[in-house]
C-alpha atoms as a PDB file:
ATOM      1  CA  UNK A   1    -115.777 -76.100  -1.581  1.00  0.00           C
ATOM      2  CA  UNK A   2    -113.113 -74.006  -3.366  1.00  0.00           C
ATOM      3  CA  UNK A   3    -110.023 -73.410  -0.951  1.00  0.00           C
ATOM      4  CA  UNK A   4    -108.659 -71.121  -3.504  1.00  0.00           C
ATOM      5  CA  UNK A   5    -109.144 -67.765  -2.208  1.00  0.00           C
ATOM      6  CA  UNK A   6    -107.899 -64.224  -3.578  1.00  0.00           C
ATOM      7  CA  UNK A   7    -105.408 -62.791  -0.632  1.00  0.00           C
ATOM      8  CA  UNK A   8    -106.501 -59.770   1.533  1.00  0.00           C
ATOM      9  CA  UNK A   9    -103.286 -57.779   2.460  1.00  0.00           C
ATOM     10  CA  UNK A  10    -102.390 -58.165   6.205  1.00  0.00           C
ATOM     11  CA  UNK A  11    -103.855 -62.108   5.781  1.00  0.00           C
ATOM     12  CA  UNK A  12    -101.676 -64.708   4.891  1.00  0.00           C
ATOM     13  CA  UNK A  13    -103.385 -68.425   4.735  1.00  0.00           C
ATOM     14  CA  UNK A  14    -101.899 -71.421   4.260  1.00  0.00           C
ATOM     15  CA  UNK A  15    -103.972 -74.387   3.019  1.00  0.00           C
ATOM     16  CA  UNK A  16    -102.900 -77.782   5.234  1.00  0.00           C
ATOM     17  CA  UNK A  17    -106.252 -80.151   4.569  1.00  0.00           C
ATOM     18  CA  UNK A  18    -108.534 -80.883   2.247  1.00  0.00           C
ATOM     19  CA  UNK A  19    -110.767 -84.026   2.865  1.00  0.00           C
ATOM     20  CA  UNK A  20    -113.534 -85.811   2.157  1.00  0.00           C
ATOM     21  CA  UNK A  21    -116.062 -86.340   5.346  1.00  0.00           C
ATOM     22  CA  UNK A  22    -118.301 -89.537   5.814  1.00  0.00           C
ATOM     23  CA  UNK A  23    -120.741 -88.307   4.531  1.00  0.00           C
ATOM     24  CA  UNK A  24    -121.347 -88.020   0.548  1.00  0.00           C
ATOM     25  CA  UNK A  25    -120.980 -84.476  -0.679  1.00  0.00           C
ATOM     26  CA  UNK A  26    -119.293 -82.646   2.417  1.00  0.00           C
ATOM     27  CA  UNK A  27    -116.043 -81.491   2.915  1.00  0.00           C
ATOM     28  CA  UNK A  28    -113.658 -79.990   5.523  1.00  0.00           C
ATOM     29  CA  UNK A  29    -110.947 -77.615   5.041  1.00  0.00           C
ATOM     30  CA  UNK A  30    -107.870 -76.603   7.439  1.00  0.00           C
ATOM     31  CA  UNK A  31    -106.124 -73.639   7.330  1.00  0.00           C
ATOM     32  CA  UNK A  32    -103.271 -71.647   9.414  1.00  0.00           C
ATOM     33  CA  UNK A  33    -104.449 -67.981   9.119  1.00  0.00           C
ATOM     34  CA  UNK A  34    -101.993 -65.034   9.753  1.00  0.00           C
ATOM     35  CA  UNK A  35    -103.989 -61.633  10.658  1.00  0.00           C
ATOM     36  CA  UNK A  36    -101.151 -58.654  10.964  1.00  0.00           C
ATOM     37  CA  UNK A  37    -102.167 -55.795  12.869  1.00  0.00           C
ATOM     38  CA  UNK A  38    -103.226 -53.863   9.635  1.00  0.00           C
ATOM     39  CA  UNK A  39    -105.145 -56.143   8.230  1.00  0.00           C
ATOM     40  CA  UNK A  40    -108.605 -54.779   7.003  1.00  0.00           C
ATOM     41  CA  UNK A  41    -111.734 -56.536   8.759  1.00  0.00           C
ATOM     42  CA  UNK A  42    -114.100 -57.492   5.605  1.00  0.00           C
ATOM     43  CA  UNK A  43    -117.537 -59.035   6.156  1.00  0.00           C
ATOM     44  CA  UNK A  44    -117.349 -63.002   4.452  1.00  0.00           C
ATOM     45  CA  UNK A  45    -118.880 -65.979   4.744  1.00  0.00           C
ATOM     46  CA  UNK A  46    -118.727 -69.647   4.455  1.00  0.00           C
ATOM     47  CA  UNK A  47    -120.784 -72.717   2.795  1.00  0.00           C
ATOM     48  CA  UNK A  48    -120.220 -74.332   6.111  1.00  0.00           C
ATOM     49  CA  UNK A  49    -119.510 -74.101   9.776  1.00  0.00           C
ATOM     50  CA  UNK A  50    -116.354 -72.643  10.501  1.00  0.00           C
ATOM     51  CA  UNK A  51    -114.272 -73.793  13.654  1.00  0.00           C
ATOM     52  CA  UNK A  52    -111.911 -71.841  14.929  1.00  0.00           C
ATOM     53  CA  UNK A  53    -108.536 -72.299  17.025  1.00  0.00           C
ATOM     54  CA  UNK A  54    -106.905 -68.976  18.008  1.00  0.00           C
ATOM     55  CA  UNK A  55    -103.130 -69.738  17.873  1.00  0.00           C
ATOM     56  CA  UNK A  56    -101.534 -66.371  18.801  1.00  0.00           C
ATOM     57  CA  UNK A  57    -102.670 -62.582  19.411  1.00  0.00           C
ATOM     58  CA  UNK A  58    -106.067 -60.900  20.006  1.00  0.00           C
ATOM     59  CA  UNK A  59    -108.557 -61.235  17.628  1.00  0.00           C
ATOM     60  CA  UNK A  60    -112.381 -59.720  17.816  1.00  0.00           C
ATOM     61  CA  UNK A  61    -114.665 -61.113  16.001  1.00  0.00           C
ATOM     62  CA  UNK A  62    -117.876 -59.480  14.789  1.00  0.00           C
ATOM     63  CA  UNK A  63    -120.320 -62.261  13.983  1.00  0.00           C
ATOM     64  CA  UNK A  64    -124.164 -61.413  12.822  1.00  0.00           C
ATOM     65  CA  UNK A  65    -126.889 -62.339  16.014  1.00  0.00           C
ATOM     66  CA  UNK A  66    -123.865 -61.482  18.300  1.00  0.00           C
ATOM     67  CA  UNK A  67    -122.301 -58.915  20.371  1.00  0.00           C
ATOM     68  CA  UNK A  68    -118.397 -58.500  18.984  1.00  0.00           C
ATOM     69  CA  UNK A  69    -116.535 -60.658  21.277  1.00  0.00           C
ATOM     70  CA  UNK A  70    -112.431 -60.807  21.889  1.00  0.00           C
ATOM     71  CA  UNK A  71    -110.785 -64.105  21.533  1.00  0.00           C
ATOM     72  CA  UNK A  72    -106.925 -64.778  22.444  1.00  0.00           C
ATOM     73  CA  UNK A  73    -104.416 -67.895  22.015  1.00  0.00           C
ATOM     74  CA  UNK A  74    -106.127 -70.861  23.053  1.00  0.00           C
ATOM     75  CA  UNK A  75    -109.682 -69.932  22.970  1.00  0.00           C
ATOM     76  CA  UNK A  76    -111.996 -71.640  20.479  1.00  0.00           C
ATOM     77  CA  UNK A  77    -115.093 -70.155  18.536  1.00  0.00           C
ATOM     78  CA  UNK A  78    -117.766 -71.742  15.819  1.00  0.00           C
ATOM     79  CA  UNK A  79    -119.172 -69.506  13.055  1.00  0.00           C
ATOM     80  CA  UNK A  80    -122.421 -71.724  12.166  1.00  0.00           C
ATOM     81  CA  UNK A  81    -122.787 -72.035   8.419  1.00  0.00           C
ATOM     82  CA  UNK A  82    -123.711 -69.419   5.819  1.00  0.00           C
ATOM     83  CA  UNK A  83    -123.673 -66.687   8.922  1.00  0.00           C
ATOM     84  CA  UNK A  84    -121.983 -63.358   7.817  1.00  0.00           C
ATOM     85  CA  UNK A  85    -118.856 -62.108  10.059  1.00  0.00           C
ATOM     86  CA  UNK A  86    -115.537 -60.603  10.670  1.00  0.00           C
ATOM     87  CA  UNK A  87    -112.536 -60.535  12.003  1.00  0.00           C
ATOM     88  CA  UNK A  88    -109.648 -58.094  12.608  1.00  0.00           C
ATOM     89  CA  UNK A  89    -106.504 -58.177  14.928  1.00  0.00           C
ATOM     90  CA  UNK A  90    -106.657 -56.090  18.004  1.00  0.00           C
ATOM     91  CA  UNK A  91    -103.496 -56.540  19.509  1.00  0.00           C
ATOM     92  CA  UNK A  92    -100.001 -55.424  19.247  1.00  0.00           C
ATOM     93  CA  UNK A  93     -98.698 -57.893  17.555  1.00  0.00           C
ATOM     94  CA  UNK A  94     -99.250 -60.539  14.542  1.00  0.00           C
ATOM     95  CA  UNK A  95    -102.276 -63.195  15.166  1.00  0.00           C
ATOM     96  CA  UNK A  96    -102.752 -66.576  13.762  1.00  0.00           C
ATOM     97  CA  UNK A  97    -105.639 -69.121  13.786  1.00  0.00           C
ATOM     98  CA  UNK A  98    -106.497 -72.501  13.016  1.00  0.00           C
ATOM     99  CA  UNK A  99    -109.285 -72.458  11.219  1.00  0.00           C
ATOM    100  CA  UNK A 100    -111.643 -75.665   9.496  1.00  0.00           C
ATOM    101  CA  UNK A 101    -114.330 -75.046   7.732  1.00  0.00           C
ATOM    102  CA  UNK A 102    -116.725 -77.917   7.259  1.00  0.00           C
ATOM    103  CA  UNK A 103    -119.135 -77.566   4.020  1.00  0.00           C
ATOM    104  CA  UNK A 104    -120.625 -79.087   0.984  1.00  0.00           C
ATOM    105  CA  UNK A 105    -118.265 -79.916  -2.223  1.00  0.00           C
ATOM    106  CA  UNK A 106    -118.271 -77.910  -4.899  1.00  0.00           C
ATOM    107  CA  UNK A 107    -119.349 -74.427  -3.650  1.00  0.00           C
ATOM    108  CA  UNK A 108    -117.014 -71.187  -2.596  1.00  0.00           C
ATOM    109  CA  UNK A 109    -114.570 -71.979   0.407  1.00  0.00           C
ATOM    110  CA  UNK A 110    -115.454 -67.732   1.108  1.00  0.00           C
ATOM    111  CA  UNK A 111    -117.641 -65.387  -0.206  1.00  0.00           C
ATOM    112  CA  UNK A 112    -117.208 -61.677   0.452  1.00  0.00           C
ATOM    113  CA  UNK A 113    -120.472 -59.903   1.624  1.00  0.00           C
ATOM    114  CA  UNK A 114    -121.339 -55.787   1.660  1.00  0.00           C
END
């Protein structure tokens, strides 16, 4: 996976991890993402499962199969692989995650969807 990835305004990441897994070919990547209030929601996915820490703020998710659900500091979610989704900041303030994203090497870390 690619953890280069062209910045959305309102979203600030910050690469921490990049690291081989035991098993040939697979990755993870760790990220601290920063969602500002304004911050446009844009439909993405990822190669592989995406596990995610919520840090600070409100954040609702829109995930496809699901029903939009509101996650706030300390609550956890998983995104299985490949599955499109969302997210956008629904509280006052600034939001951050943790977010790892588990995949095979070589492919997009995110790839934007209509």
């Amino acid at each position: 996976m690619n953890a280069t990835v062209q910045q959305v305004p309102g979203i600030k990441q910050m690469d921490l991890q990049e690291h081989d897994l035991g098993v040939p070919g697979r990755i993870v990547i760790r990220n601290r993402v920063e969602i500002s209030p304004d911050a446009p929601a844009f439909r993405h996915k990822h190669p592989g499962e995406e596990i995610i820490y919520v840090l600070e703020g409100t954040l609702e998710y829109a995930v496809d199969g699901r029903e939009p659900k509101t996650y706030g500091a300390d609550d956890a979610l998983l995104v299985p692989a490949e599955t499109q989704h969302s997210v956008r900041n629904v509280g006052s303030g600034n939001a951050a995650e943790l977010r790892h994203v588990r995949g095979p090497e070589g492919k997009p870390f995110l790839v934007l969807v209509d």
